[in-house]
C-alpha atoms as a PDB file:
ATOM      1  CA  UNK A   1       0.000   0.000   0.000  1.00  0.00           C
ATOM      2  CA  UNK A   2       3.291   2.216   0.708  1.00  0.00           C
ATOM      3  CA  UNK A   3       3.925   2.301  -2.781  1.00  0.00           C
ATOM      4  CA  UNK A   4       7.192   4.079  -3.820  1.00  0.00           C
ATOM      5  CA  UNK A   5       7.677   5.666  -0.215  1.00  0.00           C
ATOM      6  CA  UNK A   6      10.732   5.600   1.195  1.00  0.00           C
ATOM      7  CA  UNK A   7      11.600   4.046   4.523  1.00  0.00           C
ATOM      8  CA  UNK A   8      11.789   6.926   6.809  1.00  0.00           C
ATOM      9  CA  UNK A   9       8.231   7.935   4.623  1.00  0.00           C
ATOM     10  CA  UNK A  10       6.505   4.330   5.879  1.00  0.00           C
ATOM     11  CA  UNK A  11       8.308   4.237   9.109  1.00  0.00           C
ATOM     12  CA  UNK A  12       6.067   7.902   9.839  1.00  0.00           C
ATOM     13  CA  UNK A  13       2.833   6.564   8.292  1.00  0.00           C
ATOM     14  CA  UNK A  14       3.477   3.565  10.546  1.00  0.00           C
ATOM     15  CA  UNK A  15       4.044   5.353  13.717  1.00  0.00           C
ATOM     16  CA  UNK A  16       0.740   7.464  13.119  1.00  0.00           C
ATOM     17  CA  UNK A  17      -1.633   4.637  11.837  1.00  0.00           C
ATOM     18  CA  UNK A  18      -0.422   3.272  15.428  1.00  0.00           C
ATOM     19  CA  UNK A  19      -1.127   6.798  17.085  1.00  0.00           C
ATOM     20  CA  UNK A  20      -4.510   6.579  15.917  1.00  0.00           C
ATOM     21  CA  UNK A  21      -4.948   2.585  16.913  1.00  0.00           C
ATOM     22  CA  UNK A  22      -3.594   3.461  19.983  1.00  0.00           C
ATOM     23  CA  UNK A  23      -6.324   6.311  20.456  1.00  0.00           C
ATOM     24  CA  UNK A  24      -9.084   3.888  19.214  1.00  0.00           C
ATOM     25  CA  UNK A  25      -8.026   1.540  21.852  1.00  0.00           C
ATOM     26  CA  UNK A  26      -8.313   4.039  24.376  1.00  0.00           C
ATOM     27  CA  UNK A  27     -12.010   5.484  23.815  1.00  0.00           C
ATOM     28  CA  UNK A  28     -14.423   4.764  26.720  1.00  0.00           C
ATOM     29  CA  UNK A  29     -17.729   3.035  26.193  1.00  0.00           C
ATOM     30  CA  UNK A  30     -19.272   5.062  28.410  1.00  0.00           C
ATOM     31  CA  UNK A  31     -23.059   5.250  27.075  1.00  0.00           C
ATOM     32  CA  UNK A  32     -25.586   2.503  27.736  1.00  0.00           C
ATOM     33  CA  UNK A  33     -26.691   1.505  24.127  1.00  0.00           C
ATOM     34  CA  UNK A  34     -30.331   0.662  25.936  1.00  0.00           C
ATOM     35  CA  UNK A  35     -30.689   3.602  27.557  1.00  0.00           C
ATOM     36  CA  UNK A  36     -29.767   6.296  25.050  1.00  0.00           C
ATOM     37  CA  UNK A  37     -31.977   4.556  22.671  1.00  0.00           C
ATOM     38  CA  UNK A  38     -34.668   4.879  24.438  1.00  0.00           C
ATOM     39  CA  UNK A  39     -33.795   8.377  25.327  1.00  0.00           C
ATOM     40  CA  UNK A  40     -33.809   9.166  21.353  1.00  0.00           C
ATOM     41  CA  UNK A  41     -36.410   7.277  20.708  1.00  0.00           C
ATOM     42  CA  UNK A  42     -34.606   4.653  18.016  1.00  0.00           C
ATOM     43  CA  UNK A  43     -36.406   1.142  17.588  1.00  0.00           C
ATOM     44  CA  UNK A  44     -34.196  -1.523  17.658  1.00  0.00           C
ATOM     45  CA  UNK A  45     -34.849  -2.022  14.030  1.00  0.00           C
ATOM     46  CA  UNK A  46     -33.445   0.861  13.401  1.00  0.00           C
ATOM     47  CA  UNK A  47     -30.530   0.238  16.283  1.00  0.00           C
ATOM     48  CA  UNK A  48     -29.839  -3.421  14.327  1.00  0.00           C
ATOM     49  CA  UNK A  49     -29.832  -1.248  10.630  1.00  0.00           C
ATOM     50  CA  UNK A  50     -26.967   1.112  12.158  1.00  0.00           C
ATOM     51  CA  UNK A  51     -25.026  -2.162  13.651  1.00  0.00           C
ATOM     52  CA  UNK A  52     -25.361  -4.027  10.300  1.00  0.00           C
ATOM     53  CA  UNK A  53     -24.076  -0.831   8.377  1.00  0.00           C
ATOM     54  CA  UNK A  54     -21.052  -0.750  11.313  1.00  0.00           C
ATOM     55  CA  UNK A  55     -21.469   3.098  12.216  1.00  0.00           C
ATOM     56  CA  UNK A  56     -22.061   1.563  15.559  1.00  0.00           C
ATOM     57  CA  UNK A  57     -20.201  -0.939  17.089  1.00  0.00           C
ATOM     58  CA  UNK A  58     -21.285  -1.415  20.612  1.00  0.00           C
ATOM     59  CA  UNK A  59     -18.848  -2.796  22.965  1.00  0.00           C
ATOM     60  CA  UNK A  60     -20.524  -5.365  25.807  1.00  0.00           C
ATOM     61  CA  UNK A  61     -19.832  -4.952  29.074  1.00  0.00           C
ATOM     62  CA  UNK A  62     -20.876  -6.640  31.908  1.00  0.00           C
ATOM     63  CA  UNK A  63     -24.566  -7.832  29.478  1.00  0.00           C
ATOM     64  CA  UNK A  64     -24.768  -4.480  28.557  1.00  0.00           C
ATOM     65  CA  UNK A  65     -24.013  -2.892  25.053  1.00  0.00           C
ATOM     66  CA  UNK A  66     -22.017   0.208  25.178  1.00  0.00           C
ATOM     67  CA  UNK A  67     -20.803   2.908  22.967  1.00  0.00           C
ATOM     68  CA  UNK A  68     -18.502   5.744  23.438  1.00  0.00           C
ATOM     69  CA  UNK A  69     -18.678   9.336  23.112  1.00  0.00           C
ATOM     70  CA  UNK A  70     -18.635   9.296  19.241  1.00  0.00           C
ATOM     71  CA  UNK A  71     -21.184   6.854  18.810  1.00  0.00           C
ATOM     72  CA  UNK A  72     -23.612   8.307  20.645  1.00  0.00           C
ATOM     73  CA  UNK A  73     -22.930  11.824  19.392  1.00  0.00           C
ATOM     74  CA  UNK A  74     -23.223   9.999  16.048  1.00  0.00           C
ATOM     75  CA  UNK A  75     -26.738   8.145  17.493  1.00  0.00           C
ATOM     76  CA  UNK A  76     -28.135  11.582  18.582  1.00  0.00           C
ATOM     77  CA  UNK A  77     -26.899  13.077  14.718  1.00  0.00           C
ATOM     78  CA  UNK A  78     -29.296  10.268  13.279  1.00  0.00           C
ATOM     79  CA  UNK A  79     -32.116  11.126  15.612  1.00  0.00           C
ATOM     80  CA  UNK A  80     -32.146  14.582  14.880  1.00  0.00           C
ATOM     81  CA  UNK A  81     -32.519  13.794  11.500  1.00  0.00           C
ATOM     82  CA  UNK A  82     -35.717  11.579  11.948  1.00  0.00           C
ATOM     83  CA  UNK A  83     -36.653  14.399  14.283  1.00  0.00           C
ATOM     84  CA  UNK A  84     -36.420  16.791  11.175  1.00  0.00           C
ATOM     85  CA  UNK A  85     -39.248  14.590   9.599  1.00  0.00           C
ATOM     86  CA  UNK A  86     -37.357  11.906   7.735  1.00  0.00           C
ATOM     87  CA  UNK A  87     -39.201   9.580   9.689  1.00  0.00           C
ATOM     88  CA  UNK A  88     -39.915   5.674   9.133  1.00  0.00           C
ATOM     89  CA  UNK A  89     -43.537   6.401   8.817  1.00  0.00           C
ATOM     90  CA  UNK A  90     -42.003   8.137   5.751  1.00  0.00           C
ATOM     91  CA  UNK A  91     -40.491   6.054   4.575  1.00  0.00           C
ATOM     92  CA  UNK A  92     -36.974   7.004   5.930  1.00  0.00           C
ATOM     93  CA  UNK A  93     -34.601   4.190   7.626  1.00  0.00           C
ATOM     94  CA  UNK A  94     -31.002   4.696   8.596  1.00  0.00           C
ATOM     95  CA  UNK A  95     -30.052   2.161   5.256  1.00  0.00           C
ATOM     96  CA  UNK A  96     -31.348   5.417   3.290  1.00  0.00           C
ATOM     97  CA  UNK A  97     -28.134   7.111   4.253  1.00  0.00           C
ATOM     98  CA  UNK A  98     -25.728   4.290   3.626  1.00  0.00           C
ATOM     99  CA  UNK A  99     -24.912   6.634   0.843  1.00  0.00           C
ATOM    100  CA  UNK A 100     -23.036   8.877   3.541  1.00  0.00           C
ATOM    101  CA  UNK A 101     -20.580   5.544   4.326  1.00  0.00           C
ATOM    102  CA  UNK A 102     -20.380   4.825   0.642  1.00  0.00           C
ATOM    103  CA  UNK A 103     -19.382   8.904  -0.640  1.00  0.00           C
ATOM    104  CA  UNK A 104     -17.468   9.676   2.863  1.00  0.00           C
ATOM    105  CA  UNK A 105     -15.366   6.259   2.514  1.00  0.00           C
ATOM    106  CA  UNK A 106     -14.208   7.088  -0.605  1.00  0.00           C
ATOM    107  CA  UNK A 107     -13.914  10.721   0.440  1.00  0.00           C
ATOM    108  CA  UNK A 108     -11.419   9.582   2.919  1.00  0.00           C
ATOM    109  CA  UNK A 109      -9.479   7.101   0.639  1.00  0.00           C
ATOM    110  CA  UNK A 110      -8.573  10.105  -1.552  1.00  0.00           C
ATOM    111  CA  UNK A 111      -7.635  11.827   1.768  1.00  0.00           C
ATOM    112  CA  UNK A 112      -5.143   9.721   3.403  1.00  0.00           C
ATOM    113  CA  UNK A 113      -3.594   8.747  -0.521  1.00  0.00           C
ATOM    114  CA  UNK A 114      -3.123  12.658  -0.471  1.00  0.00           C
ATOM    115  CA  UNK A 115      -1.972  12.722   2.909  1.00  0.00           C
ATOM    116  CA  UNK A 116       0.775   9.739   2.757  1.00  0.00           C
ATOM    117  CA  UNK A 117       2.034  11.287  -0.511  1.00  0.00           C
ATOM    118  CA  UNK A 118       1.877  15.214   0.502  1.00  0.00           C
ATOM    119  CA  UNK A 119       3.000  14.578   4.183  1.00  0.00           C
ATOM    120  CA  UNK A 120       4.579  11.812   4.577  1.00  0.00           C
ATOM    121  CA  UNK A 121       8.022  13.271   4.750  1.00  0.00           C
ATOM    122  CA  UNK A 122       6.981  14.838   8.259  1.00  0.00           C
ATOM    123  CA  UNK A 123       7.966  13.548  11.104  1.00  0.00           C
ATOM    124  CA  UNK A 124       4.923  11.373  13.030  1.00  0.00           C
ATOM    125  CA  UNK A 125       4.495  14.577  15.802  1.00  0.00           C
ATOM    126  CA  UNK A 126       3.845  16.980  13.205  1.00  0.00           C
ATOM    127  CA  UNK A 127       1.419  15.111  11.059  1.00  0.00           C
ATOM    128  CA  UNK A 128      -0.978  14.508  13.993  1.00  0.00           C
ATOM    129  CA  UNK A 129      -0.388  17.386  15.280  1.00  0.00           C
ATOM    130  CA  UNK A 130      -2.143  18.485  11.194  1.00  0.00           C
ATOM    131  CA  UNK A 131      -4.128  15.645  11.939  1.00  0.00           C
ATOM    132  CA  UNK A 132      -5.622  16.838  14.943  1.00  0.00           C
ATOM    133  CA  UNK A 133      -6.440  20.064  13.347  1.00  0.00           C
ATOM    134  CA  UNK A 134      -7.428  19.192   9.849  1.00  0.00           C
ATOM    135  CA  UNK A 135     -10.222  16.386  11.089  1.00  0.00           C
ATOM    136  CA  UNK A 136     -12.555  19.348  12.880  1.00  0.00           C
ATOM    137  CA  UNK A 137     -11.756  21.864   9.832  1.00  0.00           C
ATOM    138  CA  UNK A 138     -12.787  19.039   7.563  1.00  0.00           C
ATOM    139  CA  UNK A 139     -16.185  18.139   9.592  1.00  0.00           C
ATOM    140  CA  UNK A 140     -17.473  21.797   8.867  1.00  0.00           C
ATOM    141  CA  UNK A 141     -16.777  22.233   5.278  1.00  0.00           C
ATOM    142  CA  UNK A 142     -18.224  18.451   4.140  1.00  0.00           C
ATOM    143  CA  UNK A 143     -21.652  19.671   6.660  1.00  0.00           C
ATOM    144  CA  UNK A 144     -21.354  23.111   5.063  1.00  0.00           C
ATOM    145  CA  UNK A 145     -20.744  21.769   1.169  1.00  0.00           C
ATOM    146  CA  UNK A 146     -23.326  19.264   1.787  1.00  0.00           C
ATOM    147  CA  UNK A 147     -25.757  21.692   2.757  1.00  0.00           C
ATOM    148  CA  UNK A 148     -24.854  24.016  -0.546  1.00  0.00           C
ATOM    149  CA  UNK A 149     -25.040  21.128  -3.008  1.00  0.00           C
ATOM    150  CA  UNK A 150     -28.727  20.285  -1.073  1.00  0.00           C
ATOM    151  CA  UNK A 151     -29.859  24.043  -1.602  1.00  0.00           C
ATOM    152  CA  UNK A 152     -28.426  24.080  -4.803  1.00  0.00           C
ATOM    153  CA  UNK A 153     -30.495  21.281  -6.015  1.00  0.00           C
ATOM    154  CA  UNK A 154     -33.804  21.740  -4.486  1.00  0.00           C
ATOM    155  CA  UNK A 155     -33.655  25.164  -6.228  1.00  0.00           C
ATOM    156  CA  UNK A 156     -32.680  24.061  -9.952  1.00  0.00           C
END
């Protein structure tokens, strides 16, 4: 996958892809899976549609399923939607936005290509310290350019 990198290039992407394994292994599943979904209303239809499309992955722990922080920020993003009135009765289930995984995967598969071959003669510090910046910066302008592109067809 390194390609034509050198060995000081993979020897940086390889300390960072373990920076970030390292900070997946550390999240806390903190949120009962049970409870917020019943706090949010989702059915566990809709719970079992969001585990078979793997944008949750619920951790169990002692019986219980949990999630952490991003999953349930993600959970409450999805219920705000339905809240908005794409609804099941609708016609709307979370499947109807697999498109998100399917655009935003290969969204970030052009990112990191661009990222290994722009940046990866920086040392592993500096590129997450980018990292840590560029992954906020890039939420906002996808929501924002989404939101455009929306507007811009509704109105055509």
């Amino acid at each position: 996958e390194d390609g034509d990198f050198s060995h000081g290039q993979r020897e940086t992407i390889a300390t960072f892809r373990d920076t970030l394994r390292s900070r997946d292994a550390r999240r806390t599943y903190s949120h009962d899976l049970a409870i917020l979904a019943g706090e949010i209303r989702f059915t566990s239809a809709e719970i079992t549609q969001l585990k078979e499309m793997a944008w949750i992955q619920p951790q169990t722990e002692g019986g219980r399923e949990m999630v952490d922080e991003r999953q349930a920020q993600l959970l409450r993003a999805w219920a705000a939607v339905r809240d908005a009135g794409l609804t099941p009765r609708r016609g709307f289930t979370p499947r109807d936005f697999v498109i998100f995984d399917e655009l935003l995967g290969e969204l970030a598969q052009h990112q990191a290509e661009r990222i290994k071959t722009r940046l990866g003669r920086l040392d592993a510090q500096t590129l997450e310290s980018i990292y840590g910046r560029l992954v906020p910066a890039l939420q906002t302008a996808v929501g924002l350019t989404h939101a455009i592109k929306v507007e811009q067809v509704l109105t055509e």
